[in-house]
PDB file of N, CA and C in Angstrom:
ATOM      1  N   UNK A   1      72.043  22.408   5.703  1.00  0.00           N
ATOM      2  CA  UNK A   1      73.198  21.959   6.453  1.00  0.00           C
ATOM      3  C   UNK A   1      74.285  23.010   6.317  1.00  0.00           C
ATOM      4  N   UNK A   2      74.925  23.202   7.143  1.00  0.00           N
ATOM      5  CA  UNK A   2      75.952  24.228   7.642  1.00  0.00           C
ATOM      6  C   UNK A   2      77.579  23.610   7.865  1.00  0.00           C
ATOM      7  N   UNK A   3      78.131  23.797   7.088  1.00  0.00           N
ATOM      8  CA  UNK A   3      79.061  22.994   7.765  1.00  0.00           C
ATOM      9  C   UNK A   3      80.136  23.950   8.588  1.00  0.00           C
ATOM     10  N   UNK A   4      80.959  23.555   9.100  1.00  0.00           N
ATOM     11  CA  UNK A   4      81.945  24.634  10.344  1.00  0.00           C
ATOM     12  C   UNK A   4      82.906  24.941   9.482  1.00  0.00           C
ATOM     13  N   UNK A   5      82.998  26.625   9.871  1.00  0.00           N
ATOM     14  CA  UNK A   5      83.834  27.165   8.965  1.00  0.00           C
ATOM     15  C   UNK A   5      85.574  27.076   9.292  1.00  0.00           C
ATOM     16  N   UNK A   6      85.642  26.735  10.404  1.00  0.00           N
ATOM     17  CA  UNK A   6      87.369  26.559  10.720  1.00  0.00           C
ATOM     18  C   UNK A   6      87.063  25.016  11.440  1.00  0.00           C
ATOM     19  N   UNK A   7      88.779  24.638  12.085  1.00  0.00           N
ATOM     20  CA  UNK A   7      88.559  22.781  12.809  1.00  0.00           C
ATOM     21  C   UNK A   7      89.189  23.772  14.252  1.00  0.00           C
ATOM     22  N   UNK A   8      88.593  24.939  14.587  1.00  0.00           N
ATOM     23  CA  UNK A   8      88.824  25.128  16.126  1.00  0.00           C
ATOM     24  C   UNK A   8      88.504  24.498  17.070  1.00  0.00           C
ATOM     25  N   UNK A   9      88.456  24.205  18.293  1.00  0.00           N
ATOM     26  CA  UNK A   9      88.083  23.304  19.357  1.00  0.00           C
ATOM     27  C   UNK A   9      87.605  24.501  20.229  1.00  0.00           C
ATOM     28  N   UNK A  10      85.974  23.946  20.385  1.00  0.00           N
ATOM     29  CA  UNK A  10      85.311  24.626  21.465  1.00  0.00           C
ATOM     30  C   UNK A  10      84.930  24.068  22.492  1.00  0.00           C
ATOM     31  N   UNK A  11      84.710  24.928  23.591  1.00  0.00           N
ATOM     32  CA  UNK A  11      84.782  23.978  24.616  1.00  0.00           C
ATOM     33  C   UNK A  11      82.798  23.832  24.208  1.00  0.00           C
ATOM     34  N   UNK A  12      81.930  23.558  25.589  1.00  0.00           N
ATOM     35  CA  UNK A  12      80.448  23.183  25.218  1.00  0.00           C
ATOM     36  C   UNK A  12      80.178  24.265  25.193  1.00  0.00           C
ATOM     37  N   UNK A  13      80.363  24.848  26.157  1.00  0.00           N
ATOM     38  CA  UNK A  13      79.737  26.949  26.593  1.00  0.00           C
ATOM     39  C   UNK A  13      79.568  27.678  25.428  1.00  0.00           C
ATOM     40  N   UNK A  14      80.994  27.176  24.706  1.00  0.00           N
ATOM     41  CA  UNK A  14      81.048  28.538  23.527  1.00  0.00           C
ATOM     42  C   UNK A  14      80.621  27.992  22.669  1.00  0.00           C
ATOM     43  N   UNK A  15      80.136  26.359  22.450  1.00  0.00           N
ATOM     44  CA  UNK A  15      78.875  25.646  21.627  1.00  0.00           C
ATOM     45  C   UNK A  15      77.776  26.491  21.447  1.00  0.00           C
ATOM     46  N   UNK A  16      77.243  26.467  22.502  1.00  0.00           N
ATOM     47  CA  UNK A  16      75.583  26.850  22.991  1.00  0.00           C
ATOM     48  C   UNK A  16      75.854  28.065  22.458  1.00  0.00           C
ATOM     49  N   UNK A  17      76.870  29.438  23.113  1.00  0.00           N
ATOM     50  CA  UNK A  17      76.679  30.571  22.607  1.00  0.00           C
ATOM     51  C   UNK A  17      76.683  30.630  20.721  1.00  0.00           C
ATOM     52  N   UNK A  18      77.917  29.900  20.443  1.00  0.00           N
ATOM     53  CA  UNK A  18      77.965  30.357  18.998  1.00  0.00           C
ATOM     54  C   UNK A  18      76.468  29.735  17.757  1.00  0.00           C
ATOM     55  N   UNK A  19      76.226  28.575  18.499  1.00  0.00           N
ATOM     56  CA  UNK A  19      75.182  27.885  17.843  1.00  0.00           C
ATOM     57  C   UNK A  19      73.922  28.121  18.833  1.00  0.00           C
ATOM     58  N   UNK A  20      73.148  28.836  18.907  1.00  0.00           N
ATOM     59  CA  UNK A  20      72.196  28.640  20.057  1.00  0.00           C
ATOM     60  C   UNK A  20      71.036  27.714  18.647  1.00  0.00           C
ATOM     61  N   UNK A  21      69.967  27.133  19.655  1.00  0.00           N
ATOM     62  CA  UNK A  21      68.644  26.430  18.910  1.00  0.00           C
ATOM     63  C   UNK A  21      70.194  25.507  17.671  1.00  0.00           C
ATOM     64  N   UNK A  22      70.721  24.645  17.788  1.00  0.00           N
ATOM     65  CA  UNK A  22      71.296  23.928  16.706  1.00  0.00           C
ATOM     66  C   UNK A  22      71.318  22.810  16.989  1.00  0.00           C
ATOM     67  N   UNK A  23      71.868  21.701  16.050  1.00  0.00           N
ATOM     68  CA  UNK A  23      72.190  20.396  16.362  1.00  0.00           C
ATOM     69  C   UNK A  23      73.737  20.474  15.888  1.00  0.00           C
ATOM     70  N   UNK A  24      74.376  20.004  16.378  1.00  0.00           N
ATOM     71  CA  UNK A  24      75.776  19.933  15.872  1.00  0.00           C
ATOM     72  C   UNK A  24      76.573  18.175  15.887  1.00  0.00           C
ATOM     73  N   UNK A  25      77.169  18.553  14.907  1.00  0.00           N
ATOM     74  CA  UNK A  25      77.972  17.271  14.780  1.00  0.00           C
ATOM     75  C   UNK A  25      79.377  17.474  14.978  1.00  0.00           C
ATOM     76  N   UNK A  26      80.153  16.511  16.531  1.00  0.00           N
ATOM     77  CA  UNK A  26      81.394  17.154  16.942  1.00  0.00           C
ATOM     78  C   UNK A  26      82.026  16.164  16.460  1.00  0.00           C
ATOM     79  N   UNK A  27      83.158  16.391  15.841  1.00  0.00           N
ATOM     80  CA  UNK A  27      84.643  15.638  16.100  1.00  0.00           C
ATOM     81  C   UNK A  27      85.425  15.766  16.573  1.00  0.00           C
ATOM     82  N   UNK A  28      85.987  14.708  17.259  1.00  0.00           N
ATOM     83  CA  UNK A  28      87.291  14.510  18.044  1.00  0.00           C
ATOM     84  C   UNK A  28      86.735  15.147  19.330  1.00  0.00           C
ATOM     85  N   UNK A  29      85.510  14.828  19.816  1.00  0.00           N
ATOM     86  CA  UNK A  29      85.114  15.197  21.539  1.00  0.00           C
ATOM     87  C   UNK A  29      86.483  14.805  22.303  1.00  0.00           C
ATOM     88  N   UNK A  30      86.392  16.008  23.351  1.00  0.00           N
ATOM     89  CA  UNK A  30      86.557  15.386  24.375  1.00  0.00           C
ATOM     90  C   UNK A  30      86.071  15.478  25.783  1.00  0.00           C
ATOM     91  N   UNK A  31      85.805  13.831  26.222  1.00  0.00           N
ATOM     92  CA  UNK A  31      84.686  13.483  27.376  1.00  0.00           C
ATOM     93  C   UNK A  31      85.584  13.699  28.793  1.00  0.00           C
ATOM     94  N   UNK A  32      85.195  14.047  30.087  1.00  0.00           N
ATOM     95  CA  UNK A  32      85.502  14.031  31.037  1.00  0.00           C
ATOM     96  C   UNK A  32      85.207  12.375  31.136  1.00  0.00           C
ATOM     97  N   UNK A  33      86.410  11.443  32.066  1.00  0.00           N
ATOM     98  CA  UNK A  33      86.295  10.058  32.208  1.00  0.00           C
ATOM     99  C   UNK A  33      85.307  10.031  33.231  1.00  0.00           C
ATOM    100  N   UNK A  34      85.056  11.132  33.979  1.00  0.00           N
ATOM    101  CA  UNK A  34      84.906  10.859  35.550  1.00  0.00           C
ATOM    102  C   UNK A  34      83.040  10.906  35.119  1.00  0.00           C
ATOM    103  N   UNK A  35      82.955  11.637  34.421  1.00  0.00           N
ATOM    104  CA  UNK A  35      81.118  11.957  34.576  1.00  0.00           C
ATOM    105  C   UNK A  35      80.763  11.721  33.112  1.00  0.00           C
ATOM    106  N   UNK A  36      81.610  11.444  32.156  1.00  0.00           N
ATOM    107  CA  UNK A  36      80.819  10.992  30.456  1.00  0.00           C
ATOM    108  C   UNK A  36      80.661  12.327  29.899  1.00  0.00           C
ATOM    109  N   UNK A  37      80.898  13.338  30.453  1.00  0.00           N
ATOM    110  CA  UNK A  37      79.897  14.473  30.283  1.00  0.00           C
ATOM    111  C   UNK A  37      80.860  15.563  28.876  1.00  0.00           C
ATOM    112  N   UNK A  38      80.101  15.618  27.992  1.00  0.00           N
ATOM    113  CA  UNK A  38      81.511  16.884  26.807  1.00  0.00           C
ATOM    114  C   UNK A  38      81.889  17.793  27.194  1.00  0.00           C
ATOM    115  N   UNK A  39      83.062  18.111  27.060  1.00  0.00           N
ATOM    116  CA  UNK A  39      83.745  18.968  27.475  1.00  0.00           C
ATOM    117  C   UNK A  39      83.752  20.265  26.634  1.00  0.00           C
ATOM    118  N   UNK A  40      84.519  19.281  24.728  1.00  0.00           N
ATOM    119  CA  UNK A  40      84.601  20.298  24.001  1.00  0.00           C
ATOM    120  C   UNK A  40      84.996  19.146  22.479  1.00  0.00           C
ATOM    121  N   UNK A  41      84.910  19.982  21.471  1.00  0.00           N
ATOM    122  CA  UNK A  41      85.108  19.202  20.235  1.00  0.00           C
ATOM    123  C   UNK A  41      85.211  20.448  19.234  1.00  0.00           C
ATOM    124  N   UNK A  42      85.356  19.912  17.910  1.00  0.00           N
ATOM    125  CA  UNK A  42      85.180  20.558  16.884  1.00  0.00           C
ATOM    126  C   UNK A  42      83.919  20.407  15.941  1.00  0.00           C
ATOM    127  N   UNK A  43      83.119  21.312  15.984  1.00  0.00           N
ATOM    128  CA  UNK A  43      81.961  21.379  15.264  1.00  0.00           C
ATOM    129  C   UNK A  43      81.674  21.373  13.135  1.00  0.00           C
ATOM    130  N   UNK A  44      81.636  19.937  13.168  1.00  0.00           N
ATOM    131  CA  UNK A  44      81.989  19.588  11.811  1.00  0.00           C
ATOM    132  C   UNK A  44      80.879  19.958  11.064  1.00  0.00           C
ATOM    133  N   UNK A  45      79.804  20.045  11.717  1.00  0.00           N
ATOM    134  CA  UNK A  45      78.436  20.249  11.026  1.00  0.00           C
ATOM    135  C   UNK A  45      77.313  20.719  12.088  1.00  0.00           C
ATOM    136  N   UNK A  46      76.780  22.181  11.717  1.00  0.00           N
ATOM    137  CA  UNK A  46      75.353  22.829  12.368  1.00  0.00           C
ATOM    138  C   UNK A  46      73.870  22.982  11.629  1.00  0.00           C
ATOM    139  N   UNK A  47      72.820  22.737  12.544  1.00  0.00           N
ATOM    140  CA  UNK A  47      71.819  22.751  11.622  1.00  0.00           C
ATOM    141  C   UNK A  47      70.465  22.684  12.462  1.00  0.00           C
ATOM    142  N   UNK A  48      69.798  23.501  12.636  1.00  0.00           N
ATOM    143  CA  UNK A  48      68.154  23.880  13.365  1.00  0.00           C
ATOM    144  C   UNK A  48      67.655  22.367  13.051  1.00  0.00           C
ATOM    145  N   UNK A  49      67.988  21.474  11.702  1.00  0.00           N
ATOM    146  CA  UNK A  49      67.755  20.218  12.227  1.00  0.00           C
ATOM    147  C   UNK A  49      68.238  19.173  12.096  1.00  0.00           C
ATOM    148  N   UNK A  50      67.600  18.201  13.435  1.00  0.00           N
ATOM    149  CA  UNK A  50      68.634  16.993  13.792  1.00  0.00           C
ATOM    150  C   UNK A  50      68.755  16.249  12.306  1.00  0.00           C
ATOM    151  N   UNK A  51      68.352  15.953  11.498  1.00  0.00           N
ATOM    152  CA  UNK A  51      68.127  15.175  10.381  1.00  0.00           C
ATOM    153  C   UNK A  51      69.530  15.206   9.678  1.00  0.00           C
ATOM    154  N   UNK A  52      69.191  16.666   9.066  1.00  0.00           N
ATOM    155  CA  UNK A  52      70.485  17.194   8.634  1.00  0.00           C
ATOM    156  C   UNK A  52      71.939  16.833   9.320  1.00  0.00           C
ATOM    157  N   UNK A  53      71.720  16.670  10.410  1.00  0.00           N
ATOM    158  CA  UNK A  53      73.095  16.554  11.222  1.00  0.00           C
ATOM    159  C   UNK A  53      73.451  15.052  11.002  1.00  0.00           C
ATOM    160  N   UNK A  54      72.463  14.226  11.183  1.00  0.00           N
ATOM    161  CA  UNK A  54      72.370  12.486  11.198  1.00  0.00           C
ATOM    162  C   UNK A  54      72.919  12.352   9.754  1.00  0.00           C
ATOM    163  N   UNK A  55      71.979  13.049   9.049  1.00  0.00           N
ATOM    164  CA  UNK A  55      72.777  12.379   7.462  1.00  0.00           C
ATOM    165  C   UNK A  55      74.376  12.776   7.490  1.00  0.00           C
ATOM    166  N   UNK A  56      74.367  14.161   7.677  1.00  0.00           N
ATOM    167  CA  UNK A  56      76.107  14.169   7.333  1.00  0.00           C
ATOM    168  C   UNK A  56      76.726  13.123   8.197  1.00  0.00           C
ATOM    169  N   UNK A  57      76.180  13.077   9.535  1.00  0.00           N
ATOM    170  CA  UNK A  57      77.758  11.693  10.255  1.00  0.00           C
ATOM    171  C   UNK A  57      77.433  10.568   9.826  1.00  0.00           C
ATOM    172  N   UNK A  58      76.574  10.193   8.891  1.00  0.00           N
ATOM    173  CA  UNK A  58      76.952   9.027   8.243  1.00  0.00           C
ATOM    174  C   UNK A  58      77.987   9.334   7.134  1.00  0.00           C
ATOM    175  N   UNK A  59      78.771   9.592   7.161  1.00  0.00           N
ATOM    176  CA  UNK A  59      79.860   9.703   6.146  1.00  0.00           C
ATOM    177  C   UNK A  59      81.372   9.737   7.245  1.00  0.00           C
ATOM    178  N   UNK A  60      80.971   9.311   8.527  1.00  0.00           N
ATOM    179  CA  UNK A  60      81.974   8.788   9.156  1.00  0.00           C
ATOM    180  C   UNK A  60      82.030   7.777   9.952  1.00  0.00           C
ATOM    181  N   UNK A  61      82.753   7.467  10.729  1.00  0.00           N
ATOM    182  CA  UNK A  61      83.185   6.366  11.297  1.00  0.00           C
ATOM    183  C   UNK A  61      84.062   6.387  12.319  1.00  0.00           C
ATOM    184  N   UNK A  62      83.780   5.947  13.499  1.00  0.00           N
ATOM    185  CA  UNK A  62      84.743   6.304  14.602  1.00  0.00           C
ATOM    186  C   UNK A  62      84.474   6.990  15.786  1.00  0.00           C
ATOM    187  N   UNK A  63      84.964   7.913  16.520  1.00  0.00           N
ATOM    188  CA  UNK A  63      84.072   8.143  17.637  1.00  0.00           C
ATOM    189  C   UNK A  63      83.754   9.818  17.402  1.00  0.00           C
ATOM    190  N   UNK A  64      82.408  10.582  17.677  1.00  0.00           N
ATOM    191  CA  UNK A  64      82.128  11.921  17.538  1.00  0.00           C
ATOM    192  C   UNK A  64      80.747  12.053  18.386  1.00  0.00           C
ATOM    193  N   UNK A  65      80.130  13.343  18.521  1.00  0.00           N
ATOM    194  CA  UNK A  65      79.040  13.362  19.448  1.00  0.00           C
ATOM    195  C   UNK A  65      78.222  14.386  18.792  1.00  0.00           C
ATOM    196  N   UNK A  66      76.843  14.138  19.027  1.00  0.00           N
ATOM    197  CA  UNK A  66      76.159  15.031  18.350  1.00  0.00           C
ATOM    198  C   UNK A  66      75.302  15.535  19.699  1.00  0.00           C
ATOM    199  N   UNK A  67      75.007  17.186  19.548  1.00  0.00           N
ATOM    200  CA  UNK A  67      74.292  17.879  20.553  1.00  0.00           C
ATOM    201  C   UNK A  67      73.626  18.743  19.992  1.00  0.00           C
ATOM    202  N   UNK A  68      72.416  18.784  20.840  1.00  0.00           N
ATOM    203  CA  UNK A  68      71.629  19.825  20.760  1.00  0.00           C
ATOM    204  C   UNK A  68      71.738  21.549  21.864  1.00  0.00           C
ATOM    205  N   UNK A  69      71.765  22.541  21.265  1.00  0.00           N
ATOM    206  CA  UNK A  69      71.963  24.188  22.410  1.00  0.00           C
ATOM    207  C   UNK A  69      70.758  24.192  22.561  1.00  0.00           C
ATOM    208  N   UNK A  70      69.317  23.913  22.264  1.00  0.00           N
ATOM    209  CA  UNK A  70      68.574  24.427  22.223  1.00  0.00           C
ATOM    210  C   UNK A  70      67.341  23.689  23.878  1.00  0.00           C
ATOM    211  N   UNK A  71      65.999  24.277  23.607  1.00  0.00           N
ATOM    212  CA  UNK A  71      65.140  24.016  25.144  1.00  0.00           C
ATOM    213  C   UNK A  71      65.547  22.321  24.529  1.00  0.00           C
ATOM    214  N   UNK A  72      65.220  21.298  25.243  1.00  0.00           N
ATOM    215  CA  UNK A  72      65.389  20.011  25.072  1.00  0.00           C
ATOM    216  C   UNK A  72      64.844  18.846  26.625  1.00  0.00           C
ATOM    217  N   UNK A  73      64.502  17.925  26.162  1.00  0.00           N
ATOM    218  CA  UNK A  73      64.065  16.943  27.638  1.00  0.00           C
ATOM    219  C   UNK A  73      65.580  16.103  27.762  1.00  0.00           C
ATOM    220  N   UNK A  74      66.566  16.445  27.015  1.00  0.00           N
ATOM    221  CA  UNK A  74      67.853  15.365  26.978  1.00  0.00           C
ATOM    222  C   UNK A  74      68.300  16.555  28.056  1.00  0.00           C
ATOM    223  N   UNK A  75      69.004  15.893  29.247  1.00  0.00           N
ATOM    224  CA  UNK A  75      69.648  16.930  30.022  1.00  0.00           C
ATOM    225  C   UNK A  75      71.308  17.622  29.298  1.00  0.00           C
ATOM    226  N   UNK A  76      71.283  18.671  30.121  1.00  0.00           N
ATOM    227  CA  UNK A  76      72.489  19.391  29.321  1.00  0.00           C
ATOM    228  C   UNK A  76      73.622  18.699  28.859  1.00  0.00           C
ATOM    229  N   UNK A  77      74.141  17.349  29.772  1.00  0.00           N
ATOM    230  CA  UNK A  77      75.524  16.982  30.214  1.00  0.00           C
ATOM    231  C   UNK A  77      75.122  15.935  29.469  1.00  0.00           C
ATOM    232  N   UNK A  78      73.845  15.312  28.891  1.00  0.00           N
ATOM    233  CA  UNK A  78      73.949  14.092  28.122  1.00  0.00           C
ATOM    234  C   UNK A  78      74.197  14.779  26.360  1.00  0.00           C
ATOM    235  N   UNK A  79      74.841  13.599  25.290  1.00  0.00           N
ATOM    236  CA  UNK A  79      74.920  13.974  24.207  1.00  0.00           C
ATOM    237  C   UNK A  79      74.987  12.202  23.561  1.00  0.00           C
ATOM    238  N   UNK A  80      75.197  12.652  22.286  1.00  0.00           N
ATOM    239  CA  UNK A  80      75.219  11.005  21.656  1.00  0.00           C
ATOM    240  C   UNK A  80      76.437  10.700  21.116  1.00  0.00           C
ATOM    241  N   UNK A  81      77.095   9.615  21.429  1.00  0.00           N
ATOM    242  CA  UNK A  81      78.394   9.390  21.067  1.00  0.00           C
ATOM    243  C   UNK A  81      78.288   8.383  19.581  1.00  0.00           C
ATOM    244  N   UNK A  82      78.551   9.017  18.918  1.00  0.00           N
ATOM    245  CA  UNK A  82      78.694   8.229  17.623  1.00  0.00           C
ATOM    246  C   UNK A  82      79.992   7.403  16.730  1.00  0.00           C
ATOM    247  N   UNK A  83      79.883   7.290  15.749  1.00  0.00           N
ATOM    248  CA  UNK A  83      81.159   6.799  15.741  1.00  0.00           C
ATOM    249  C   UNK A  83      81.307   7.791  14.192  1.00  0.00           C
ATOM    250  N   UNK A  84      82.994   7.987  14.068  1.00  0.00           N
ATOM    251  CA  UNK A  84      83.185   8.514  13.053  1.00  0.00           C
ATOM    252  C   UNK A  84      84.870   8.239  11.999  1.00  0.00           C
ATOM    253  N   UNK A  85      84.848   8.263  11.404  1.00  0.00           N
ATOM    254  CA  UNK A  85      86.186   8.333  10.493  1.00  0.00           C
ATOM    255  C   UNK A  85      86.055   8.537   8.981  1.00  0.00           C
ATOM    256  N   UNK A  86      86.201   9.554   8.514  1.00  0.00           N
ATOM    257  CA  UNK A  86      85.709   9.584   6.831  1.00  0.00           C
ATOM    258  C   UNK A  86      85.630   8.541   6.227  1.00  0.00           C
ATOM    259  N   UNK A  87      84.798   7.882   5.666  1.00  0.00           N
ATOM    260  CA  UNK A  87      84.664   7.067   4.969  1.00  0.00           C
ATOM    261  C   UNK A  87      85.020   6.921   3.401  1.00  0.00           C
ATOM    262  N   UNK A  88      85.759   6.169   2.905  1.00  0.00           N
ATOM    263  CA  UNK A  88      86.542   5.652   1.527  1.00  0.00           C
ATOM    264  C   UNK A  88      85.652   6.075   0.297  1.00  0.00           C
ATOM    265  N   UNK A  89      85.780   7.127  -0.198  1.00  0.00           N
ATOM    266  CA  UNK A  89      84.453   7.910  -1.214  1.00  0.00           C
ATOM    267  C   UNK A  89      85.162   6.976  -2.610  1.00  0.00           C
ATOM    268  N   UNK A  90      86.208   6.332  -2.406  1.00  0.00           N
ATOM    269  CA  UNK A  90      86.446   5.761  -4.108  1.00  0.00           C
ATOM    270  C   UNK A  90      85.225   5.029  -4.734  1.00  0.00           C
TER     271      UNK A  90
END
């Protein structure tokens, strides 16, 4: 697991380029209303696999999206909206 080295906001484009073949875990997406489709987020977590990515967003809560850059049968414009908010480690 990889986690993102700054909280920059990328749009999807410069997703795919900076992460090509990854799974990423975004926070704070943001969706176009009109088509569902991501726009851009901050990449909290990268990783060749989905697993890796699933375990880390369980440690949040609230809303975030996880995507794949790589060949895939999920079309480009679909992603998974999850939920996220750090969760209370006391």
């Amino acid at each position: 697991m990889t986690a993102a080295m700054n909280n920059k906001r990328l749009t999807v484009t410069e997703m795919f380029e900076k992460y090509p073949d990854q799974w990423l875990f975004i926070i704070k997406p943001e969706i176009c209303k009109n088509t569902s489709q991501l726009l851009s987020g901050i990449v909290q977590v990268h990783s060749p696999t989905r697993n890796i990515v699933h375990k880390a967003s369980k440690k949040f809560v609230g809303g975030a999206a996880i995507k794949f850059t790589g060949d895939s049968s999920i079309p480009e414009d679909k992603h998974t909206l999850i939920s996220y908010r750090l969760k209370n480690t006391e």
